[in-house]
N, C-alpha and C. Protein backbone atom coordinates (compact mmCIF):
# COMPACT_ATOMS: atom_id res chain seq x y z
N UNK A 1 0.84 -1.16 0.00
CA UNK A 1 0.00 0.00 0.00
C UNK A 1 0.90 1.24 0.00
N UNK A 2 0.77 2.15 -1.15
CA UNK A 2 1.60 3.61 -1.34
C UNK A 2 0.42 4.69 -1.06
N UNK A 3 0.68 5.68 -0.31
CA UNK A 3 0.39 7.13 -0.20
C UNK A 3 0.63 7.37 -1.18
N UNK A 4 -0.28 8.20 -2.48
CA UNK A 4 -0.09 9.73 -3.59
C UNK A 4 0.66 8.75 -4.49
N UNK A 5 0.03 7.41 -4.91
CA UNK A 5 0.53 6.98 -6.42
C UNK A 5 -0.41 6.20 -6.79
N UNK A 6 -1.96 6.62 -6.97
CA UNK A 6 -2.81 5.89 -7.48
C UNK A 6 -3.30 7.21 -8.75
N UNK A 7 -3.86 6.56 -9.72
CA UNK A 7 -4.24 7.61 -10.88
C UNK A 7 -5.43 8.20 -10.68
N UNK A 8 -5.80 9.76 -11.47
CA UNK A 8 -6.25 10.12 -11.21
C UNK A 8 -8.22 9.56 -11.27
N UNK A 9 -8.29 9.04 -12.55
CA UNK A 9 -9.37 8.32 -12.52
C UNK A 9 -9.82 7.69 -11.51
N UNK A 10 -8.86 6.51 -10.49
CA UNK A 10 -9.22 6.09 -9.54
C UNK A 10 -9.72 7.07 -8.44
N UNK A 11 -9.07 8.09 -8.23
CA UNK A 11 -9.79 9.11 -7.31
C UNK A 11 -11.37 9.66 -7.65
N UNK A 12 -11.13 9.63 -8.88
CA UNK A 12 -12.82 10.05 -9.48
C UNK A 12 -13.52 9.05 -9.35
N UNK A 13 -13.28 7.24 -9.36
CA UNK A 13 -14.65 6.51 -8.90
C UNK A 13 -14.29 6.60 -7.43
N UNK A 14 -13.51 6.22 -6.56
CA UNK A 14 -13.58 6.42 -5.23
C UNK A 14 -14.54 7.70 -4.67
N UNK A 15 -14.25 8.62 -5.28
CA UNK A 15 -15.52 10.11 -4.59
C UNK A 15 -16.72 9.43 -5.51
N UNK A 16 -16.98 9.12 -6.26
CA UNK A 16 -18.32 8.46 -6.91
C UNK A 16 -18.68 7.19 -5.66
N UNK A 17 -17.78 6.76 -5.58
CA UNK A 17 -18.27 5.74 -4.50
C UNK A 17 -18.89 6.31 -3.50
N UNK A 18 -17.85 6.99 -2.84
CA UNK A 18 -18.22 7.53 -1.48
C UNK A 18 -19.46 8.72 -1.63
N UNK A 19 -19.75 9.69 -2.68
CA UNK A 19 -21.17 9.68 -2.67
C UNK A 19 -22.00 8.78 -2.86
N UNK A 20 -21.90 7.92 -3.80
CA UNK A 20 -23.20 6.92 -3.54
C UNK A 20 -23.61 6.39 -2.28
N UNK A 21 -22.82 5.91 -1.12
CA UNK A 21 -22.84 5.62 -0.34
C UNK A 21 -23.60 6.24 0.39
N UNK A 22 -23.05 7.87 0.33
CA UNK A 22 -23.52 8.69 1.25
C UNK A 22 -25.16 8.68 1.22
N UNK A 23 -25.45 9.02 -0.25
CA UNK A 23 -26.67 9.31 -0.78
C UNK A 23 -27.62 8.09 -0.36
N UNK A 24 -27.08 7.32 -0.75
CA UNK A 24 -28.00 5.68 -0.69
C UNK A 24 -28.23 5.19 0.69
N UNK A 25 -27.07 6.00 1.74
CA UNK A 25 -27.50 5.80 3.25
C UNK A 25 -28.88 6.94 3.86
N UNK A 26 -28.57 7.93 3.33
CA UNK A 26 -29.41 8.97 3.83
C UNK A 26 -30.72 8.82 3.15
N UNK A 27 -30.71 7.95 1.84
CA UNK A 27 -32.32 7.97 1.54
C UNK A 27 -32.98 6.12 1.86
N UNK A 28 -32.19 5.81 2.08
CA UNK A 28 -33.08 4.61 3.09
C UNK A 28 -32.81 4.68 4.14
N UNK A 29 -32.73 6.27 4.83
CA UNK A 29 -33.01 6.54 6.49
C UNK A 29 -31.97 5.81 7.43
N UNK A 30 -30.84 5.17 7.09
CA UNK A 30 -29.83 4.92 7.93
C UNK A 30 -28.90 5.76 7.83
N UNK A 31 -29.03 6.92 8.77
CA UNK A 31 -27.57 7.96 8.48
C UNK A 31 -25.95 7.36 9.21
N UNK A 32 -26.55 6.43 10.06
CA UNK A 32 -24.97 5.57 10.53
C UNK A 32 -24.00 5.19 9.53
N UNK A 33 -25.10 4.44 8.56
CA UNK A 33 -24.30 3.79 7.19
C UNK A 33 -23.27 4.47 6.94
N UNK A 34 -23.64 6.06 6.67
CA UNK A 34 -22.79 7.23 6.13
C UNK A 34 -21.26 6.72 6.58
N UNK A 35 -20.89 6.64 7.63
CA UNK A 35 -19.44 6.60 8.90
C UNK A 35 -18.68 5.22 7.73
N UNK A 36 -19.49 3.95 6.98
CA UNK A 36 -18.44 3.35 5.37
C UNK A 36 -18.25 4.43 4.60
N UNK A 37 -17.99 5.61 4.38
CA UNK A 37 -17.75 6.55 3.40
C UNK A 37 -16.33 6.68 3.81
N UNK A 38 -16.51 6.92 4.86
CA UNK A 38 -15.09 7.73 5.43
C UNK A 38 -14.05 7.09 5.01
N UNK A 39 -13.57 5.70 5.09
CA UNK A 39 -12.71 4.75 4.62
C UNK A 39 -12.11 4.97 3.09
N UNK A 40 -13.23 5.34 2.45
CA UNK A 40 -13.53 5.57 0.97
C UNK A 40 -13.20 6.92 0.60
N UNK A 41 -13.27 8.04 1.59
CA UNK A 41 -12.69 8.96 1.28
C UNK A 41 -11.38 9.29 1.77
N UNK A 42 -11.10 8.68 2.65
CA UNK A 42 -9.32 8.78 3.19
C UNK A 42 -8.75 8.30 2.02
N UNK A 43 -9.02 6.88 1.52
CA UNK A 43 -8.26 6.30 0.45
C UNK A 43 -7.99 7.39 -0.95
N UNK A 44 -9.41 7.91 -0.99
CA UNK A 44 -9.48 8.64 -2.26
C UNK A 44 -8.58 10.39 -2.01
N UNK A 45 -8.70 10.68 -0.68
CA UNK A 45 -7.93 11.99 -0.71
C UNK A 45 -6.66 11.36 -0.63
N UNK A 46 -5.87 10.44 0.19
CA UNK A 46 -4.46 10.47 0.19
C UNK A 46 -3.85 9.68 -0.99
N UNK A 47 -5.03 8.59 -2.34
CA UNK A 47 -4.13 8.51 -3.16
C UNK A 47 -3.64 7.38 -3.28
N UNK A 48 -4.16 6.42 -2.26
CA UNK A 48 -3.56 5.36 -1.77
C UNK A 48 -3.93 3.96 -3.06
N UNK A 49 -2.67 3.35 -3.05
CA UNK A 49 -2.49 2.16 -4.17
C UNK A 49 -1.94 0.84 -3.69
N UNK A 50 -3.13 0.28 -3.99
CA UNK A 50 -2.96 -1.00 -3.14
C UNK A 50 -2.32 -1.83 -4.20
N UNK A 51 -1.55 -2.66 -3.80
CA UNK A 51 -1.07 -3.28 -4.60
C UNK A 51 -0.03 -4.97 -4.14
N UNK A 52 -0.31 -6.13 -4.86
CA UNK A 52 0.32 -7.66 -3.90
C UNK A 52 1.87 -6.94 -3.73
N UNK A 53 2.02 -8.07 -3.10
CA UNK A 53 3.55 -7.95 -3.01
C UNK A 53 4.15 -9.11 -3.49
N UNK A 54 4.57 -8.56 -4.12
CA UNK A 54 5.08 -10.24 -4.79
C UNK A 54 6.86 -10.19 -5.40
N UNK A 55 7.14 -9.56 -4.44
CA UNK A 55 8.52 -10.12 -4.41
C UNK A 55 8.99 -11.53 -3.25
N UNK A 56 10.21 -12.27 -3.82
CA UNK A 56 10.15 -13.32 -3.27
C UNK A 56 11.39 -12.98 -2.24
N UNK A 57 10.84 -13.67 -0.90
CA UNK A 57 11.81 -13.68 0.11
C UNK A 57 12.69 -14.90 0.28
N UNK A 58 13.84 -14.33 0.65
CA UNK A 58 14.79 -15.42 0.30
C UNK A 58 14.36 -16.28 2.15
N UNK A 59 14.48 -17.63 2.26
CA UNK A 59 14.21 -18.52 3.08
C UNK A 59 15.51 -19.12 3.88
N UNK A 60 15.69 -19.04 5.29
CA UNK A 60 17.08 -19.42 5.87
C UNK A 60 16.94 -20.73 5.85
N UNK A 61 17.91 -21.40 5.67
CA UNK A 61 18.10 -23.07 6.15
C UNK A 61 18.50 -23.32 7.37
N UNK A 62 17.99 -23.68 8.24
CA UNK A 62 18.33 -24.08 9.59
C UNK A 62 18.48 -25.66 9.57
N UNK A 63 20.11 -25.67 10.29
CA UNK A 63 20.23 -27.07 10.72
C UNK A 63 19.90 -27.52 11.92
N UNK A 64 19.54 -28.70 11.68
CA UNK A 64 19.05 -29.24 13.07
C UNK A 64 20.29 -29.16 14.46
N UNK A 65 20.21 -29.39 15.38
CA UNK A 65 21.15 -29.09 16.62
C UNK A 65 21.60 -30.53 16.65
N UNK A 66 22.86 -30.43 16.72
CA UNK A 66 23.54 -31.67 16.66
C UNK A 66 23.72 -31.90 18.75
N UNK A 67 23.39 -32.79 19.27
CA UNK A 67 23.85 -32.95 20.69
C UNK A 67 25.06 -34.08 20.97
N UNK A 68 25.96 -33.05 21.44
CA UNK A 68 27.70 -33.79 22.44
C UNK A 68 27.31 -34.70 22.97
N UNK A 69 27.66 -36.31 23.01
CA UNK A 69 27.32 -36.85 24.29
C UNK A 69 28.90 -36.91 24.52
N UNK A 70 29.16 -36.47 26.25
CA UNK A 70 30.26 -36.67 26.55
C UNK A 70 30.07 -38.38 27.24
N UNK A 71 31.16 -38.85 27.04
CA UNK A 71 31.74 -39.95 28.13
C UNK A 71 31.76 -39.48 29.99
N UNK A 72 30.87 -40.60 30.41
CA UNK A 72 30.58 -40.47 31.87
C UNK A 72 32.11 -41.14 32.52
């Protein structure tokens, strides 16, 4: 996830989202609904680009523990 590297289009359906939301909460009388916008508009003002991660991590080899037996 990057801050201020998503395109601009994506910011234009994200505020399309987040009005619909708004709108579609306030006219079937649940104004709580409204408070899923907010999510939708943080993303859309700061820009944010989600994206996998798909670089590969390199993996350690661990050897097993070898145990000393001393002579009693």
């Amino acid at each position: 996830m990057k801050a201020f590297e998503t395109t601009f289009d994506n910011v234009l359906y994200r505020f399309s989202l987040m009005m619909l939301i708004v709108i579609l909460s306030f006219t079937l009388s649940v104004p709580f609904l409204a408070l899923l916008a907010v999510p939708v508009f943080l993303s859309a003002i700061l820009g944010v680009k989600f994206e996998k991660n798909l670089k590969k991590t390199s993996v350690a080899k661990i050897s097993p523990l070898e145990s000393k037996k001393t002579a009693a």
